[in-house]
N, C-alpha and C. Protein backbone atom coordinates (compact mmCIF):
# COMPACT_ATOMS: atom_id res chain seq x y z
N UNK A 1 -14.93 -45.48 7.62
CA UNK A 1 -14.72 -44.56 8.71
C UNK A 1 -13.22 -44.29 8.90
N UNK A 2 -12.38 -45.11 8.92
CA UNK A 2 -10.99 -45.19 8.89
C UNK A 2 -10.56 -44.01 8.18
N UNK A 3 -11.18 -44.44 6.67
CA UNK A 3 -10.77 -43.71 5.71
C UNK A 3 -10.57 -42.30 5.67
N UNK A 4 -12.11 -41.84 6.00
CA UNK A 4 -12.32 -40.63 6.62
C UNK A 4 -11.10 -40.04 7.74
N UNK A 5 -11.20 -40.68 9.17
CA UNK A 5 -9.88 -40.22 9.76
C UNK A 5 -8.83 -39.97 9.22
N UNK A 6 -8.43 -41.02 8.15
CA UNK A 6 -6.76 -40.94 7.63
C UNK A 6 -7.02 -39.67 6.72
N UNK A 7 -7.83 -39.70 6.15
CA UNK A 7 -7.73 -38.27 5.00
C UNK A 7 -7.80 -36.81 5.63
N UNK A 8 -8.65 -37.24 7.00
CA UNK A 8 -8.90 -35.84 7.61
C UNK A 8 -7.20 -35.26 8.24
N UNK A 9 -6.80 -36.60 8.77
CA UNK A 9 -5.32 -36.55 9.27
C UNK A 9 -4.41 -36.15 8.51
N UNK A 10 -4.70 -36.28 7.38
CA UNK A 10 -3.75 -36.20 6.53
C UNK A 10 -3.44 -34.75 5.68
N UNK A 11 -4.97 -34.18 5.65
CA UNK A 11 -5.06 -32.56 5.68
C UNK A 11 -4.52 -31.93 6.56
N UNK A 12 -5.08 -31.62 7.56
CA UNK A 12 -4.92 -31.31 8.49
C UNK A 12 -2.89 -31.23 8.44
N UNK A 13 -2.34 -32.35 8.74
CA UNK A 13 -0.96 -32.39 8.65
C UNK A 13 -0.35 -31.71 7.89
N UNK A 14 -0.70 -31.42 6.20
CA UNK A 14 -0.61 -30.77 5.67
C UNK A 14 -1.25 -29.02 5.32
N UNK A 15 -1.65 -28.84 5.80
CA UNK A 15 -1.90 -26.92 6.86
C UNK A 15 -1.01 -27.18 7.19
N UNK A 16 -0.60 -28.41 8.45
CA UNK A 16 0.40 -27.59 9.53
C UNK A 16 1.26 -27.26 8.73
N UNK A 17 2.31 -28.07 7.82
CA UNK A 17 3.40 -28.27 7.15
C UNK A 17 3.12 -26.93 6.56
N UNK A 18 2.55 -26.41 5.73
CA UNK A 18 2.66 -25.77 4.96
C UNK A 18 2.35 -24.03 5.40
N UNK A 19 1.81 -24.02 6.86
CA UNK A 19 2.17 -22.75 7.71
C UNK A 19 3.44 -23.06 7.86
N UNK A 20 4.06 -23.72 8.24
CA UNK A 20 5.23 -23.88 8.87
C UNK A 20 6.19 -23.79 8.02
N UNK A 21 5.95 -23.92 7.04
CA UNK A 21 6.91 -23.79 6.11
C UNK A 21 6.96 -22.37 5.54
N UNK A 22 5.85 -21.47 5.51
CA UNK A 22 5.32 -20.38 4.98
C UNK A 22 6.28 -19.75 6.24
N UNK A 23 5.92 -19.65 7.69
CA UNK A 23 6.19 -19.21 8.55
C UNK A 23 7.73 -18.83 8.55
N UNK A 24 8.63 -20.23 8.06
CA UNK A 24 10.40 -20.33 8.32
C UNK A 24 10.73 -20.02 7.09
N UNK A 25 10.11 -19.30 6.07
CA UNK A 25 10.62 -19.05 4.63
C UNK A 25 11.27 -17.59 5.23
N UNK A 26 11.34 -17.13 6.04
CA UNK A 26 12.19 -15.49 6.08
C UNK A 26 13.10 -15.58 7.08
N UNK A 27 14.28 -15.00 7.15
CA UNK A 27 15.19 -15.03 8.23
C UNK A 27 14.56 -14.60 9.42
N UNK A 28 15.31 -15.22 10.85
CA UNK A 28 14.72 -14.79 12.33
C UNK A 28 15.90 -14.58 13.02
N UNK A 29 17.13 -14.28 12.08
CA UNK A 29 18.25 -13.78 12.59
C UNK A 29 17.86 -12.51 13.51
N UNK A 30 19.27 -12.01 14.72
CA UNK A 30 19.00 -10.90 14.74
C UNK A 30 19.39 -9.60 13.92
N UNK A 31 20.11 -9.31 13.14
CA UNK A 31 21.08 -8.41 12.32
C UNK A 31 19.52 -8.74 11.08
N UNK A 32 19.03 -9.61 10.83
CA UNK A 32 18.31 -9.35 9.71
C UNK A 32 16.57 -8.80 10.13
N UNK A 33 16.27 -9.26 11.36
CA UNK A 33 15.34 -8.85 12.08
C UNK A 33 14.92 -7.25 12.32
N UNK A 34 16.43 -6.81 12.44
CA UNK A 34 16.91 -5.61 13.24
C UNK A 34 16.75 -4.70 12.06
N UNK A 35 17.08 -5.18 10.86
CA UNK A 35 17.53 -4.70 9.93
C UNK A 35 15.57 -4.40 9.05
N UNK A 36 14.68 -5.30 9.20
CA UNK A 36 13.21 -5.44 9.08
C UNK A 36 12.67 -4.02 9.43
N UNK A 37 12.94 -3.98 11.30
CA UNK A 37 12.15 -3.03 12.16
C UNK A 37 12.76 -1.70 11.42
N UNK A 38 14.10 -1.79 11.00
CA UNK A 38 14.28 -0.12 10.83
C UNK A 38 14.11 0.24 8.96
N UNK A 39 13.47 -1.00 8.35
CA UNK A 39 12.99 -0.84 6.86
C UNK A 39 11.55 -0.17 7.18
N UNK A 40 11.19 -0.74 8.23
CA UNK A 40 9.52 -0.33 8.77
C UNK A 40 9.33 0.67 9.85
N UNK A 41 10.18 1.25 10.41
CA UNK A 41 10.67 2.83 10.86
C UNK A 41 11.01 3.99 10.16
N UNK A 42 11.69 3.36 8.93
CA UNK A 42 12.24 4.51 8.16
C UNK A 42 11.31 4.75 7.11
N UNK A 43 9.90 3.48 6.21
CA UNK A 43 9.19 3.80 5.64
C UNK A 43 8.13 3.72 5.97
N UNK A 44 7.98 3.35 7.12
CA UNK A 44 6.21 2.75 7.46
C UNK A 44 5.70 3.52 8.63
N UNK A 45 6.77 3.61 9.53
CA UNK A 45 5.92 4.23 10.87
C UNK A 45 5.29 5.97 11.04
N UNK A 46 5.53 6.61 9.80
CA UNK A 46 4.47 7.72 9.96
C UNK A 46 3.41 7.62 9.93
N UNK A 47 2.91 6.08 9.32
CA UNK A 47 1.75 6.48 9.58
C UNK A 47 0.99 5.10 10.23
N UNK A 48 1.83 3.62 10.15
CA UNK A 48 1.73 2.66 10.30
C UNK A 48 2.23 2.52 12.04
N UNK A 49 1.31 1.91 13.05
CA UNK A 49 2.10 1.24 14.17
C UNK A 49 3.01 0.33 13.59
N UNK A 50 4.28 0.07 13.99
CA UNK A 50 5.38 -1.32 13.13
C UNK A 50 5.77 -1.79 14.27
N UNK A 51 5.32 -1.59 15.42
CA UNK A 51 5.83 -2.24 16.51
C UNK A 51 4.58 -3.35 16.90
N UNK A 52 5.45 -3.92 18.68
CA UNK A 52 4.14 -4.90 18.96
C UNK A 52 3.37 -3.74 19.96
N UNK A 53 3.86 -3.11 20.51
CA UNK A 53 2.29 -1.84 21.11
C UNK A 53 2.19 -0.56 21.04
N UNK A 54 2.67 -0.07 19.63
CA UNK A 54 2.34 1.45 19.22
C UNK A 54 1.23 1.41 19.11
N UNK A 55 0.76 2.44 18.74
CA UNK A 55 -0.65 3.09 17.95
C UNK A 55 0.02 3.10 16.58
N UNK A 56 -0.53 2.88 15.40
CA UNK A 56 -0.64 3.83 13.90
C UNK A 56 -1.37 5.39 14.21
N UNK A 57 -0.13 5.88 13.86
CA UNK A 57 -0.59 7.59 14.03
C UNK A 57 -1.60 8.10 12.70
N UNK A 58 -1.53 7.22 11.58
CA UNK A 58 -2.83 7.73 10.54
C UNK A 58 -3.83 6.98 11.25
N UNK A 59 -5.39 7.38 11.15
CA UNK A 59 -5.86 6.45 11.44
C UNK A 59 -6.96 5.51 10.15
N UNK A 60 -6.92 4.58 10.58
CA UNK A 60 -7.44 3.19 9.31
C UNK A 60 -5.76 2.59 9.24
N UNK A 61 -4.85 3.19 9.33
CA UNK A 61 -3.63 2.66 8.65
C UNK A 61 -3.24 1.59 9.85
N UNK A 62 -3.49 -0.23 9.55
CA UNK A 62 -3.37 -1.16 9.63
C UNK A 62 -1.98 -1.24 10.76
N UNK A 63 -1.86 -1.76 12.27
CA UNK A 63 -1.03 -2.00 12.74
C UNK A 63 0.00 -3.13 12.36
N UNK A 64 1.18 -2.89 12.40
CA UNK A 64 1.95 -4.35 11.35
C UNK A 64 1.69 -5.25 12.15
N UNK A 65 1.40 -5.31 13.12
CA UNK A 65 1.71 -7.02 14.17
C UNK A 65 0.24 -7.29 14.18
N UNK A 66 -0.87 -6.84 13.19
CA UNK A 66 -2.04 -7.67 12.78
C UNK A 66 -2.07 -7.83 11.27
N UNK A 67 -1.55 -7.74 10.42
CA UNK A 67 -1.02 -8.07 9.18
C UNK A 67 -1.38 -9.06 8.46
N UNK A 68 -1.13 -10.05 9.24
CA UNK A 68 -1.34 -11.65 9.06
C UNK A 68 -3.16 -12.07 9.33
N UNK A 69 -3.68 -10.96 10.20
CA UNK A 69 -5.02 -11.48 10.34
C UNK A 69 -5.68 -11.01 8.84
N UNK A 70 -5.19 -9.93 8.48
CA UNK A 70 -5.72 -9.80 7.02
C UNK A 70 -5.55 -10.36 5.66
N UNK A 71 -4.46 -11.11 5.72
CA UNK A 71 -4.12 -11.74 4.76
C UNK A 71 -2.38 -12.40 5.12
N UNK A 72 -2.47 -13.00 4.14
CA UNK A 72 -0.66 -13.82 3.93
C UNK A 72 0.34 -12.77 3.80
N UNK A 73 1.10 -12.88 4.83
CA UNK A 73 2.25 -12.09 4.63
C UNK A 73 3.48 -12.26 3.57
N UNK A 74 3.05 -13.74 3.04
CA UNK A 74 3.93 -13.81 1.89
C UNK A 74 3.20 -13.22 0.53
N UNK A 75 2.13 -12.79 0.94
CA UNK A 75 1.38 -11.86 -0.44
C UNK A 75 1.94 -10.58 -0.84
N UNK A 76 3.10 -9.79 0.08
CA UNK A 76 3.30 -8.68 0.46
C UNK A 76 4.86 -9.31 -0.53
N UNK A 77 5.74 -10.02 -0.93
CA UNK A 77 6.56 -10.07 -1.43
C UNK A 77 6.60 -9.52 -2.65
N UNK A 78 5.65 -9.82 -3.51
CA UNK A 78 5.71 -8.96 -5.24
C UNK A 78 5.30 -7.56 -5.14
N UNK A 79 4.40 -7.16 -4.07
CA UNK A 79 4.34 -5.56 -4.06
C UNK A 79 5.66 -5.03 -3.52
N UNK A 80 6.25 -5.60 -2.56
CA UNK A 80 7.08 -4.66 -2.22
C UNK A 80 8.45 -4.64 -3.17
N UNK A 81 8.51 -5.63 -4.20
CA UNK A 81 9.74 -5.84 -5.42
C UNK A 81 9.33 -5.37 -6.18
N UNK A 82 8.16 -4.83 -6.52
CA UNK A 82 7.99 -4.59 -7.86
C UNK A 82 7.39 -2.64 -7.23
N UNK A 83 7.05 -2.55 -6.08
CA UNK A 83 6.73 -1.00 -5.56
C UNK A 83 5.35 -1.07 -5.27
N UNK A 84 5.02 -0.62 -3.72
CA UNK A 84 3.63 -0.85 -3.47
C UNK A 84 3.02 0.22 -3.71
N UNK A 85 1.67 0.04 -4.40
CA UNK A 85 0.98 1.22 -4.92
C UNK A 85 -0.22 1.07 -4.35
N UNK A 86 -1.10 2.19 -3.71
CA UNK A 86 -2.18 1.98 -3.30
C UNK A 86 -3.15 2.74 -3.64
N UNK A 87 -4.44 2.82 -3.34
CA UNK A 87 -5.75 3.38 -3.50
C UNK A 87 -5.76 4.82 -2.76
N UNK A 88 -5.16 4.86 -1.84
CA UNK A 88 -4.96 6.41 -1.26
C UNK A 88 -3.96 7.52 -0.99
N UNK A 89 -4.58 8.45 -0.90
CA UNK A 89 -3.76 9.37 -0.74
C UNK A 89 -2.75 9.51 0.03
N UNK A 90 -1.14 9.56 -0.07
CA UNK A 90 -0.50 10.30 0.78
C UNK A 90 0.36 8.83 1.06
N UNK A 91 0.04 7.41 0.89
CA UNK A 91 1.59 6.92 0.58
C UNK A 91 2.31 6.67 -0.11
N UNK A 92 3.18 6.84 -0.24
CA UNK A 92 4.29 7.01 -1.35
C UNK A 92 4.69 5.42 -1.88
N UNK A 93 5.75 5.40 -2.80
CA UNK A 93 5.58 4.29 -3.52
C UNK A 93 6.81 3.85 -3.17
N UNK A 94 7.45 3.11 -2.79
CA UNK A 94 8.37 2.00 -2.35
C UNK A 94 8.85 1.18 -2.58
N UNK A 95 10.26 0.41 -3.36
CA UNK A 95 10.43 -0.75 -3.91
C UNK A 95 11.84 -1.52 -3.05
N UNK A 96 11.34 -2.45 -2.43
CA UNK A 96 12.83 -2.58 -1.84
C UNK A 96 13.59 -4.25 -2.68
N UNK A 97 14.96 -4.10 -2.20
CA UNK A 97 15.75 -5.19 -2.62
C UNK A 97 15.11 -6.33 -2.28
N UNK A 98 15.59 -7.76 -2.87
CA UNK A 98 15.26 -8.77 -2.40
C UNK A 98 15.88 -9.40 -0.93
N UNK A 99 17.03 -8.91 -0.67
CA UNK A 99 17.48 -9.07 0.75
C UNK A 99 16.42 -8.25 1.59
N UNK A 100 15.92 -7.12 1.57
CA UNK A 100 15.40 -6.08 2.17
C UNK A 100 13.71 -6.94 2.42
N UNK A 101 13.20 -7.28 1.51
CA UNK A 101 12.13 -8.04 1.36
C UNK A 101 12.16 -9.27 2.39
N UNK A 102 13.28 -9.97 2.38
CA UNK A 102 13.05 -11.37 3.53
C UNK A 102 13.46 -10.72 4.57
N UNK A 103 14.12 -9.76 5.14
CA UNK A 103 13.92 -8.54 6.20
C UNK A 103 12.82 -8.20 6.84
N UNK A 104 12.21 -7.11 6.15
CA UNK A 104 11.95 -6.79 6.27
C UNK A 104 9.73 -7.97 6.25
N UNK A 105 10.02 -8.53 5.79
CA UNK A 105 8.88 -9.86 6.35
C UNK A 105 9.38 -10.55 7.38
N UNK A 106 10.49 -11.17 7.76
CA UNK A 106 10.75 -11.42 8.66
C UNK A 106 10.60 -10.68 10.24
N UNK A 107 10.96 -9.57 10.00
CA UNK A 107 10.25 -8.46 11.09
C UNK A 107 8.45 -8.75 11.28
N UNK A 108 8.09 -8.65 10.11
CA UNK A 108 6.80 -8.35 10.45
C UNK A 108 6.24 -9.90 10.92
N UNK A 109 6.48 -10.90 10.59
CA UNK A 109 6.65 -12.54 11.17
C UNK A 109 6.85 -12.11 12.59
N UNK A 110 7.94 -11.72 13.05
CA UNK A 110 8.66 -11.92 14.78
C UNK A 110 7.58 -11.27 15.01
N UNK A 111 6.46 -10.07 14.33
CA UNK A 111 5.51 -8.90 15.45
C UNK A 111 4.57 -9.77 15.29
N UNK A 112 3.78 -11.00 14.66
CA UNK A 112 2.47 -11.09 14.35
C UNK A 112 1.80 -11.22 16.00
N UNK A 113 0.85 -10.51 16.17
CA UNK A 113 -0.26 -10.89 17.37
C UNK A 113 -0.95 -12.29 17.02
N UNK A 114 -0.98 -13.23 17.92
CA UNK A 114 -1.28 -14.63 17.57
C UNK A 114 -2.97 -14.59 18.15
């Protein structure tokens, strides 16, 4: 029975660690934060909400500050370095720097709806 506890404890500890670590992998500066919101103003918000209480003016097109309920936001690092390409019509293709990338995730980190 012990055993059980310690192993369950011991998972468990390790999730936390490893959100937490997932979580503090992007800057939460402000200048790099700042620098996120207007990567996601200048390419995202025609059609994307990028704030914490816009609307997305397309509609289906995913609000950024629920992002994280759909998947890992560190999944979003190789599309956006290598250029995100999608299944529909009408967004364009995008490749940003690797500074621009921990930016511009970092933004979308500070919006997540918990």
């Amino acid at each position: 029975m012990q055993r059980r506890l310690l192993t369950a404890a011991t998972g468990a500890a390790m999730m936390f660690v490893a959100q937490t670590a997932s979580a503090q992998t992007y800057p939460t500066d402000p200048v790099s934060v700042a620098t996120g919101l207007e990567l996601a103003e200048i390419h995202c918000a025609a059609c994307h909400a990028v704030g914490t209480d816009d609307e997305s003016r397309i509609e289906g097109a995913p609000a950024f500050r629920d992002l994280s309920k759909l998947y890992p936001l560190e999944d979003l690092e190789e599309s956006l370095a290598e250029g995100i390409v999608t299944g529909h019509e009408g967004m364009p293709e995008f490749s940003f720097s690797s500074e621009d990338i921990d930016a511009f995730l970092g933004y979308l980190t500070s919006i997540q709806s918990k």
